[in-house]
N, C-alpha and C. Protein backbone atom coordinates (compact mmCIF):
# COMPACT_ATOMS: atom_id res chain seq x y z
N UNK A 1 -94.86 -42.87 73.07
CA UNK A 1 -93.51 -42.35 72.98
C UNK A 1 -92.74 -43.15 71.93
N UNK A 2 -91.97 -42.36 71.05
CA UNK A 2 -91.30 -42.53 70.05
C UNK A 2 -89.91 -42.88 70.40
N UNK A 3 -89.27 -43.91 69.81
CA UNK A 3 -87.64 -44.61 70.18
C UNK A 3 -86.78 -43.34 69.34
N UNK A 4 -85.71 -42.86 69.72
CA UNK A 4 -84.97 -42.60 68.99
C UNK A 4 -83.90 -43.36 68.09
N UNK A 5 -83.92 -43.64 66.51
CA UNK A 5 -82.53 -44.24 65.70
C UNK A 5 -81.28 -44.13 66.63
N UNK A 6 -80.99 -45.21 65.86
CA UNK A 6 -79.99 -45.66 66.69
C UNK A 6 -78.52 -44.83 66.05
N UNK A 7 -78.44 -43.62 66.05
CA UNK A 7 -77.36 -42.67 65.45
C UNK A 7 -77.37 -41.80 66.21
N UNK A 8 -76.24 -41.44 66.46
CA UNK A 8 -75.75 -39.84 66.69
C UNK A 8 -77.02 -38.83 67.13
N UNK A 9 -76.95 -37.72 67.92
CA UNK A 9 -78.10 -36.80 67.66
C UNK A 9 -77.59 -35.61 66.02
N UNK A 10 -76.09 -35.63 66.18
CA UNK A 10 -75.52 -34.87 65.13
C UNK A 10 -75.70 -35.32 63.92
N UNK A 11 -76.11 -36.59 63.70
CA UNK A 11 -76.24 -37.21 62.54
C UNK A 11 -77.48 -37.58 61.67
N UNK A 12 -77.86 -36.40 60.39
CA UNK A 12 -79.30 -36.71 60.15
C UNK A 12 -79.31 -37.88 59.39
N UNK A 13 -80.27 -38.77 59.17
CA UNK A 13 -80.74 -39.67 58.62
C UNK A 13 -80.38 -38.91 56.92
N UNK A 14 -79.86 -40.27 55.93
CA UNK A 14 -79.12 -39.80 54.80
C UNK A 14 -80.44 -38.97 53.70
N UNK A 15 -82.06 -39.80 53.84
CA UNK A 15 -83.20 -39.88 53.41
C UNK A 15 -83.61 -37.86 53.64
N UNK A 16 -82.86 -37.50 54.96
CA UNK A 16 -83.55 -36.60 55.18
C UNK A 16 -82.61 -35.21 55.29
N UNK A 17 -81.05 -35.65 54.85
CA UNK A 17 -79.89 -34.86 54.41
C UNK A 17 -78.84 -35.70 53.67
N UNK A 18 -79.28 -35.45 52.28
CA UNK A 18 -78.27 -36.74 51.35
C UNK A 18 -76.80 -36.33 51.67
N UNK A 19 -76.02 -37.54 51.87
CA UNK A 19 -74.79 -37.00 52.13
C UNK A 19 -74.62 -36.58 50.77
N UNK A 20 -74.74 -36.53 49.88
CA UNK A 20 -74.25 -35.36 48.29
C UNK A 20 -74.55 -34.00 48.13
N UNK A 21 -75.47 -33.62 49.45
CA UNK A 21 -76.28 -32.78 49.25
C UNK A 21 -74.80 -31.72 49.32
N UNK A 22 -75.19 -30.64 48.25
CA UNK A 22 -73.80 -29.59 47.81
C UNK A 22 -73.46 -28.79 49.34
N UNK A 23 -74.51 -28.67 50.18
CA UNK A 23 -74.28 -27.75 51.77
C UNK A 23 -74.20 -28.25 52.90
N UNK A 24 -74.20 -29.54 52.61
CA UNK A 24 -74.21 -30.68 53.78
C UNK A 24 -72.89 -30.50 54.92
N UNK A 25 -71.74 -30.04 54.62
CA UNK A 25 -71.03 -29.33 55.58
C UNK A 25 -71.36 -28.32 56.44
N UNK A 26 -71.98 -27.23 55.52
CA UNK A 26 -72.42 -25.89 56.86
C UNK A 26 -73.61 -26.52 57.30
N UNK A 27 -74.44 -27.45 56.94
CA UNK A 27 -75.91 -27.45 57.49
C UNK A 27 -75.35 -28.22 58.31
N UNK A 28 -74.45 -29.22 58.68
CA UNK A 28 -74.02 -29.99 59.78
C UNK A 28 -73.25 -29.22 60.75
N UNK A 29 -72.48 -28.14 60.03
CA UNK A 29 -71.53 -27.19 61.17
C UNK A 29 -72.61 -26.23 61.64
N UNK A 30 -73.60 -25.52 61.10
CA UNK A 30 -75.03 -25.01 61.76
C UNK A 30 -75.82 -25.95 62.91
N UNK A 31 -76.01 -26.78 62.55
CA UNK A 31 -76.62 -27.84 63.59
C UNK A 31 -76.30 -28.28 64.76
N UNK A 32 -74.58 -28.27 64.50
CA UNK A 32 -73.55 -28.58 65.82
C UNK A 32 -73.44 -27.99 66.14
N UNK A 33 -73.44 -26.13 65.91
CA UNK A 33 -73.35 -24.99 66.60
C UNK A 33 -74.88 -24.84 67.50
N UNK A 34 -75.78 -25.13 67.00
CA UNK A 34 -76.78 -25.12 67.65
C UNK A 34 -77.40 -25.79 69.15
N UNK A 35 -77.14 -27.15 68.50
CA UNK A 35 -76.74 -28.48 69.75
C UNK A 35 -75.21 -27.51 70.89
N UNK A 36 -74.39 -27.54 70.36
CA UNK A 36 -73.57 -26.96 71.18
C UNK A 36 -74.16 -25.64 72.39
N UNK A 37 -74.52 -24.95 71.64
CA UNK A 37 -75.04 -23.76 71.99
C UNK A 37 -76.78 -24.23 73.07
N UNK A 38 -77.09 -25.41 73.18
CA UNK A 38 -78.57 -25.63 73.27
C UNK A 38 -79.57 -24.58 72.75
N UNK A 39 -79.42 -24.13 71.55
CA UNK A 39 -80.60 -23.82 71.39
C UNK A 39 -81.75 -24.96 70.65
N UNK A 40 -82.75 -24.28 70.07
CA UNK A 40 -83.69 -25.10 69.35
C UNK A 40 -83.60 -25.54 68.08
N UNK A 41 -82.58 -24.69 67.27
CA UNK A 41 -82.44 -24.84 66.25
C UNK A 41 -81.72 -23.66 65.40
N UNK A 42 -81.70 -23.34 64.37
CA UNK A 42 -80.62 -22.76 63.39
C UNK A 42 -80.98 -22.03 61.98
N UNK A 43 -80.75 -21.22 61.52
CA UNK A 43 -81.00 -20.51 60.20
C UNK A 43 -80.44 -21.32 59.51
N UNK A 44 -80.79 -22.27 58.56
CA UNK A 44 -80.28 -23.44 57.55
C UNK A 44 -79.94 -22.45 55.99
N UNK A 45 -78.20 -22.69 56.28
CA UNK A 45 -77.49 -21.86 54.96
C UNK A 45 -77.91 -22.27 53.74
N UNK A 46 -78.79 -23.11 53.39
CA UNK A 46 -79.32 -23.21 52.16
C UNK A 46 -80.88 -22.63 52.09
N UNK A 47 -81.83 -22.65 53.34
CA UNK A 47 -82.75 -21.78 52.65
C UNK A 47 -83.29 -20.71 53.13
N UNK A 48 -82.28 -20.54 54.14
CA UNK A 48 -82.07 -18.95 55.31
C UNK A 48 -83.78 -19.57 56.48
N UNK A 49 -84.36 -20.64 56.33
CA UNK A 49 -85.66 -21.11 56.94
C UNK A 49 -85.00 -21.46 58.36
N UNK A 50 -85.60 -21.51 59.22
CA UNK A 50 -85.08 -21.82 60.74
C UNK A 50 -85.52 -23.66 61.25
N UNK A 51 -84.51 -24.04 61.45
CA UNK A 51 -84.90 -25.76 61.29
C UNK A 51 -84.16 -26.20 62.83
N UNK A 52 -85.15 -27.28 63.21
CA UNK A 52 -85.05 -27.18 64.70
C UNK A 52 -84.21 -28.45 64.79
N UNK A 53 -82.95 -28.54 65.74
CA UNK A 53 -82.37 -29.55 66.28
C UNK A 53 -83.34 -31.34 66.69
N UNK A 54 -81.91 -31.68 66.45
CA UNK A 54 -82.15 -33.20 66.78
C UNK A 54 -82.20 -33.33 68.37
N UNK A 55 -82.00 -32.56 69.21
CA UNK A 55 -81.90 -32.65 70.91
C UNK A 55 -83.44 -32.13 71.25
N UNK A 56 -84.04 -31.06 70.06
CA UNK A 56 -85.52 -30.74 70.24
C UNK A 56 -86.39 -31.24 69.80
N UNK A 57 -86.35 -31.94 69.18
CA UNK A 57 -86.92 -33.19 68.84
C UNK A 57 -87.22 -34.16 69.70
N UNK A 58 -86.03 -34.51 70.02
CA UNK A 58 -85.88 -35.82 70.85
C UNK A 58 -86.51 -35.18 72.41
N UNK A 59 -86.34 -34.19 72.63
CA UNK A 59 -87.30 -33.75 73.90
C UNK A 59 -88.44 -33.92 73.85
N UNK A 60 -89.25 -33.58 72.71
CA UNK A 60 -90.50 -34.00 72.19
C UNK A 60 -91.03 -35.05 72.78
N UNK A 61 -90.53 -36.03 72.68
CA UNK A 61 -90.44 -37.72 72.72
C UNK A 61 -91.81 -38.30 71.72
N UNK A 62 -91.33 -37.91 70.49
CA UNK A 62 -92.79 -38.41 69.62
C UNK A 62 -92.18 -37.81 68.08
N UNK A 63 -92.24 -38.80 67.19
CA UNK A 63 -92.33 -37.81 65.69
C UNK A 63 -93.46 -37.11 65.08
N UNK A 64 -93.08 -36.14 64.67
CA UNK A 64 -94.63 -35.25 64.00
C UNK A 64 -95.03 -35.90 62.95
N UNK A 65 -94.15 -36.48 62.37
CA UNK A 65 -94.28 -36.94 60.93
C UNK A 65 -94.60 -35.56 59.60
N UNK A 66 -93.69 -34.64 60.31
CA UNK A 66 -93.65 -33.66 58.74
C UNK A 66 -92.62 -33.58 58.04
N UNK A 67 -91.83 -34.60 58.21
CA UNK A 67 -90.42 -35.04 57.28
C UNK A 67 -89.32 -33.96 57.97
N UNK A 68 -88.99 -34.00 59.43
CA UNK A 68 -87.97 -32.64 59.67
C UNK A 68 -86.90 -33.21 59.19
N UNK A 69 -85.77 -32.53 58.91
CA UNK A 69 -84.65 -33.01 58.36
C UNK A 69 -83.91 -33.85 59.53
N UNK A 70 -83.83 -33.26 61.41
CA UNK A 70 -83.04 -33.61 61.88
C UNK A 70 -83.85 -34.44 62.84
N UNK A 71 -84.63 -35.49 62.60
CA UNK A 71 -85.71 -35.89 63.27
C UNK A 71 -85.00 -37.06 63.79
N UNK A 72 -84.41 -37.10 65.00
CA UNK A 72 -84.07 -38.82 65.84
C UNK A 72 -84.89 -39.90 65.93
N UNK A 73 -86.45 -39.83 65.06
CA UNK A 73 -86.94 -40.82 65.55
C UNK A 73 -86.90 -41.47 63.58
N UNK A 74 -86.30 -41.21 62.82
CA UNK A 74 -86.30 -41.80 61.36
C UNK A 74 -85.31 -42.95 61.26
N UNK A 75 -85.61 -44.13 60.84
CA UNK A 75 -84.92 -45.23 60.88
C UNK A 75 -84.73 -45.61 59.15
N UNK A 76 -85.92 -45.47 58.82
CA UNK A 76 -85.64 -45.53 56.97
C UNK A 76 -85.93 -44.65 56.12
C-alpha cells in the first residue's frame, strides 16, 4: 500500500498539472465538480479524454505508475 502526498486531494502535483498550464482553472473546476459529485472522474476540457479523480485513486491504495495527472500518491 501506497502513502498518499501530503496535499489536498483537489490539488494535483505541479509535475503532473503545471500551474501555467493555459486550462488549469476548468481542469481544477472539472475535478472539484467531480470529487463533489463522487464520481470517478471527468471529461478533461482540454482533451475531451475522461481522467479519473484523486479520491479514485486514493481508493485504489497503490500507484499504477502511468503518470495520471491526479494521482495522490506523487511526491516529486
Amino acid at each position: 500500500m501506497d502513502r498518499p502526498a501530503p496535499r489536498p486531494l483537489h490539488e494535483p502535483h505541479p509535475s503532473r498539472l503545471p500551474l501555467d498550464h493555459p486550462r488549469r482553472d476548468e481542469i481544477i473546476a472539472a475535478h472539484a465538480a467531480a470529487l463533489a459529485a463522487g464520481e470517478a472522474g471527468y471529461l478533461d476540457p482540454d482533451t475531451g479524454l475522461f481522467v479519473l479523480t484523486a479520491a479514485f485513486h486514493a481508493g485504489r491504495s497503490t500507484c499504477c505508475g502511468r503518470g495520471c495527472r491526479h494521482c495522490p500518491y506523487v511526491n516529486t
